[in-house]
N, C-alpha and C. Protein backbone atom coordinates (compact mmCIF):
# COMPACT_ATOMS: atom_id res chain seq x y z
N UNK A 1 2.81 22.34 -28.11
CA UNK A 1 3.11 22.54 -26.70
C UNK A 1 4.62 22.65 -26.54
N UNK A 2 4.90 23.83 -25.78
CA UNK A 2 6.39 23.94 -25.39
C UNK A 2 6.54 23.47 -23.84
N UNK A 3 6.98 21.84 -23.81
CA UNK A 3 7.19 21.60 -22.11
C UNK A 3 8.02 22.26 -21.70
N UNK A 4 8.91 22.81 -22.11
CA UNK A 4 9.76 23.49 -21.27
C UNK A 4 8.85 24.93 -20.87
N UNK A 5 8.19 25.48 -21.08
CA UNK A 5 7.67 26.45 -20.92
C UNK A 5 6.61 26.26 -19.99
N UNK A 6 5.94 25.24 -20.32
CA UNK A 6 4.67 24.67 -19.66
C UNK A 6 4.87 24.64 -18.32
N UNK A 7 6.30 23.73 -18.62
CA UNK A 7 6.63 23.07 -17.15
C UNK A 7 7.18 24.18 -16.16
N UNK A 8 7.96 25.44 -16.55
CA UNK A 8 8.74 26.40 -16.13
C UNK A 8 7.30 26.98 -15.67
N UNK A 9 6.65 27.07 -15.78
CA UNK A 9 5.81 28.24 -15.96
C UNK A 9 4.79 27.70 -14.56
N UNK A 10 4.73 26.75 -14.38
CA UNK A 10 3.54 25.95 -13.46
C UNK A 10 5.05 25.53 -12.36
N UNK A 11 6.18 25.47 -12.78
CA UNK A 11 6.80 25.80 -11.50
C UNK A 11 6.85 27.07 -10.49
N UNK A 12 6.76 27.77 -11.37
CA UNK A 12 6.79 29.60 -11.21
C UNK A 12 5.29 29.57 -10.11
N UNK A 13 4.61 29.11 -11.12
CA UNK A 13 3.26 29.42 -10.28
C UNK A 13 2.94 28.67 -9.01
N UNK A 14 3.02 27.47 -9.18
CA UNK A 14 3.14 26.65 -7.70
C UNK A 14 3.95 27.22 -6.40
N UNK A 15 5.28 27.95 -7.18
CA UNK A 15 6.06 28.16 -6.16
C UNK A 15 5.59 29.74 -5.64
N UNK A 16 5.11 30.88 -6.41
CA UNK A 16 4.61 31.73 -5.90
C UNK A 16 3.47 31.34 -4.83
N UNK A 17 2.46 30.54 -5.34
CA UNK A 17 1.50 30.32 -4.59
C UNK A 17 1.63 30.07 -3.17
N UNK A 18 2.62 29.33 -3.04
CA UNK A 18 2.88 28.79 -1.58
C UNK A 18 3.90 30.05 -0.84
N UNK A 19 4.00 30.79 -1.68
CA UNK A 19 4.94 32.13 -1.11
C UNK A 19 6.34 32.02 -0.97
N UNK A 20 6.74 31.09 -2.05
CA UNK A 20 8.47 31.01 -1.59
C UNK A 20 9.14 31.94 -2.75
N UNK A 21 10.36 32.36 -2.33
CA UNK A 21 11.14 33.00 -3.17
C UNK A 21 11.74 31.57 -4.08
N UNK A 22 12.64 31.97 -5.02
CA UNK A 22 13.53 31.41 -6.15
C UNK A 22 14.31 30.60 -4.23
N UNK A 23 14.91 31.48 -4.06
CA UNK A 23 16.04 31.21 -3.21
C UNK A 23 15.88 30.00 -2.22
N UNK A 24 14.62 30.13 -1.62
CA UNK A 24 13.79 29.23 -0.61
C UNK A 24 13.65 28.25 -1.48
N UNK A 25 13.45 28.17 -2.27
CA UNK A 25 12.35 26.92 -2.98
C UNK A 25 13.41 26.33 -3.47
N UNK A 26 14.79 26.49 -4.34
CA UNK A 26 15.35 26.16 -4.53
C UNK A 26 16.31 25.32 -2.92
N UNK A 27 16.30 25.74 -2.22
CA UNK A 27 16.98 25.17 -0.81
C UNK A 27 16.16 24.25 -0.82
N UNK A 28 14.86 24.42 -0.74
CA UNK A 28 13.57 23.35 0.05
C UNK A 28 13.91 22.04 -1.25
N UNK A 29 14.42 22.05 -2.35
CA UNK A 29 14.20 21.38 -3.57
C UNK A 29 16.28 20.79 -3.35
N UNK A 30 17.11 21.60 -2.76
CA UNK A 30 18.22 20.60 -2.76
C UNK A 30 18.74 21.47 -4.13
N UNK A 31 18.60 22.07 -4.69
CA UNK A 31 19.26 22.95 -6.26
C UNK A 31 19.26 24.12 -6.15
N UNK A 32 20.55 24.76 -6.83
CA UNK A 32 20.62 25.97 -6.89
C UNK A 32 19.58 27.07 -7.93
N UNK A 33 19.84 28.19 -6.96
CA UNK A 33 18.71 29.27 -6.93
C UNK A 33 19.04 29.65 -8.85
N UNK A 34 20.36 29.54 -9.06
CA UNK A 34 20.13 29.83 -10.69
C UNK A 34 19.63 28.72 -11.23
N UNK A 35 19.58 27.39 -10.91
CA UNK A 35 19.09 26.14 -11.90
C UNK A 35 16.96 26.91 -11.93
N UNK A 36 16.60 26.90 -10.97
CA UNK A 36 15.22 27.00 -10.50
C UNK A 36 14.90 28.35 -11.69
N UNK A 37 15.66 29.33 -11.57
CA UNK A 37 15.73 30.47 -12.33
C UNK A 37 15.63 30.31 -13.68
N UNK A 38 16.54 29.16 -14.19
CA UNK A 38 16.72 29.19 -15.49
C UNK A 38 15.41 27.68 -15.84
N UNK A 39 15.00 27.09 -15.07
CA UNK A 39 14.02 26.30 -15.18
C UNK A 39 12.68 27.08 -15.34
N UNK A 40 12.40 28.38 -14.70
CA UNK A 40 11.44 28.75 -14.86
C UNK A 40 11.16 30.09 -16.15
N UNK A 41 12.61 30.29 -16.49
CA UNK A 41 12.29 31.07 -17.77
C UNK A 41 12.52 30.25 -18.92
N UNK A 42 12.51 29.07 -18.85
CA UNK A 42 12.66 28.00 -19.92
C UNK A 42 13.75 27.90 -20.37
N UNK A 43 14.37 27.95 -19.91
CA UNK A 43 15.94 28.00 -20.48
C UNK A 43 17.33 27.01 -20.30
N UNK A 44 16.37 26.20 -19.00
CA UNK A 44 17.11 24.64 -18.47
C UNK A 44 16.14 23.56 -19.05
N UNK A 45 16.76 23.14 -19.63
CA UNK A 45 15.69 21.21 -19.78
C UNK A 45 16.09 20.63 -18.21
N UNK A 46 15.54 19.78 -18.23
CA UNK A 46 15.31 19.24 -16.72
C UNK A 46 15.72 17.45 -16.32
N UNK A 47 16.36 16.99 -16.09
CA UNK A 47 16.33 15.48 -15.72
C UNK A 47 15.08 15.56 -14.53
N UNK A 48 14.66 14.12 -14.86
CA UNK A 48 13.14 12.99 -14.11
C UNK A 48 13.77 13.51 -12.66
N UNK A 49 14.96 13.21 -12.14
CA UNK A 49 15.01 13.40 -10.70
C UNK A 49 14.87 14.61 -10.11
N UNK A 50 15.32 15.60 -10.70
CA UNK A 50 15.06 17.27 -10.62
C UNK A 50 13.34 17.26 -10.61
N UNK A 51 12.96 16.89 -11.30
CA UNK A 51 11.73 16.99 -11.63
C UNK A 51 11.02 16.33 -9.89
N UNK A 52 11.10 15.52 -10.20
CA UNK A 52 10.80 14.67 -8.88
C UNK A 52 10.85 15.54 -7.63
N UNK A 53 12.00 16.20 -7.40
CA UNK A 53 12.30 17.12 -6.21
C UNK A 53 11.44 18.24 -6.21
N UNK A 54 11.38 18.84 -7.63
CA UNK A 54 10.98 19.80 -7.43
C UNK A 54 9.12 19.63 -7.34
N UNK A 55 8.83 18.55 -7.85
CA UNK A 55 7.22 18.16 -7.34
C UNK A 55 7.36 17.82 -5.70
N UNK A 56 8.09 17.52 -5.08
CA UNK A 56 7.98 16.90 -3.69
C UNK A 56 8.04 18.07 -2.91
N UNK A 57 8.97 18.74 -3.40
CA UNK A 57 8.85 20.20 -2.85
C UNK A 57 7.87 21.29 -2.70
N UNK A 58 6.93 21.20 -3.98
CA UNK A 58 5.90 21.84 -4.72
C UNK A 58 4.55 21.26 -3.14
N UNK A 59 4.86 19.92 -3.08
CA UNK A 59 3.81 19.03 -2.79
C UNK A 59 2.83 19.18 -3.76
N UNK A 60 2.90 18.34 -4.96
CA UNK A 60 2.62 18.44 -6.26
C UNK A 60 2.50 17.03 -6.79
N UNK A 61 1.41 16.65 -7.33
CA UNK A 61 1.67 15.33 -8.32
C UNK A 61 2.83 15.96 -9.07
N UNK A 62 3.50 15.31 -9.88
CA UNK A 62 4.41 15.44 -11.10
C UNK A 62 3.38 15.88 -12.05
N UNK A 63 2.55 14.87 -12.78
CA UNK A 63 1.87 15.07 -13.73
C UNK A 63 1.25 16.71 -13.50
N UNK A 64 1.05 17.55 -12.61
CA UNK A 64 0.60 18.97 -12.58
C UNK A 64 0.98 19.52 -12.95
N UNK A 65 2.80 19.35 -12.81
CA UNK A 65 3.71 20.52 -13.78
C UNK A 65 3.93 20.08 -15.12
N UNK A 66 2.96 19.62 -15.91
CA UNK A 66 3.19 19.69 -17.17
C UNK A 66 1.67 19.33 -17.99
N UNK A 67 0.63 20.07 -17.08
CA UNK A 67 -0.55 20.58 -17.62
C UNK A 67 -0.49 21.88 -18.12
N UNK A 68 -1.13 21.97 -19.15
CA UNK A 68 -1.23 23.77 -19.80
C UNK A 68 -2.55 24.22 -19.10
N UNK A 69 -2.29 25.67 -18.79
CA UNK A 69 -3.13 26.33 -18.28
C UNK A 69 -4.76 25.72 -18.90
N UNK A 70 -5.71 25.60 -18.10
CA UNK A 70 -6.81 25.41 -18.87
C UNK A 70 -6.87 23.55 -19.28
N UNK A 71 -6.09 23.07 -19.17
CA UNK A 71 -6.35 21.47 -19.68
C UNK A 71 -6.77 20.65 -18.41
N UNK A 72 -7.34 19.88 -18.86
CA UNK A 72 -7.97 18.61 -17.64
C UNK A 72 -7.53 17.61 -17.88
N UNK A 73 -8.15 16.45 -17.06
CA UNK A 73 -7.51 15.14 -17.61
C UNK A 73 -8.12 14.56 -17.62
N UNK A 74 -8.58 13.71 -18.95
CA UNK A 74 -9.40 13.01 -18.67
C UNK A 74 -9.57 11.57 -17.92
N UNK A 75 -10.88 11.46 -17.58
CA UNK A 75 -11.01 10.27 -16.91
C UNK A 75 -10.91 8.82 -17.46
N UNK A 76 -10.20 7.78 -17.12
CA UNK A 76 -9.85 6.89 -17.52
C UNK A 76 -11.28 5.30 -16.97
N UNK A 77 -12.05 5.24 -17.83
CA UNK A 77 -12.95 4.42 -17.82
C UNK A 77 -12.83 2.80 -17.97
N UNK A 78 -12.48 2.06 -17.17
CA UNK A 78 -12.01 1.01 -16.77
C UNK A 78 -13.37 0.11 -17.23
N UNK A 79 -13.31 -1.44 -17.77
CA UNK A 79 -14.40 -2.18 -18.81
C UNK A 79 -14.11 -3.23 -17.41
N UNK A 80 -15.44 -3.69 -16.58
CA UNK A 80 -15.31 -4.81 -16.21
C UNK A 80 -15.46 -6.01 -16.66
């Protein structure tokens, strides 16, 4: 798994989905329109707080942007 790719890539897509440009999304997120740019062609590693913004922004768990296309999660079965 390449997180940087993973993660770039499910930013890309979240942020199309909701219809924002680079430019918007990056405003709505507090970072510039080249950081978002270079985050989504994999080409920025990312600090937890960036990350953070840019899920709050997304309105996104965190954990979403760094699922690969196609993966689930599994369920966590708790022993009483």
């Amino acid at each position: 798994m390449n997180i940087l790719a993973v993660f770039g890539d499910n930013v890309r897509h979240y942020r199309i989905e909701r219809n924002l440009s680079q430019e918007a999304f990056a405003k709505k997120c507090g970072l510039h329109r080249t950081y978002i740019s270079a985050v989504e062609r994999h080409k920025r590693s990312i600090s937890l707080n960036n990350i953070q913004k840019i899920a709050e922004a997304l309105s996104v768990d965190t954990y979403l942007l760094f699922l690969e296309p196609g993966m689930t999660v599994p369920r966590i079965h708790r022993q009483s």
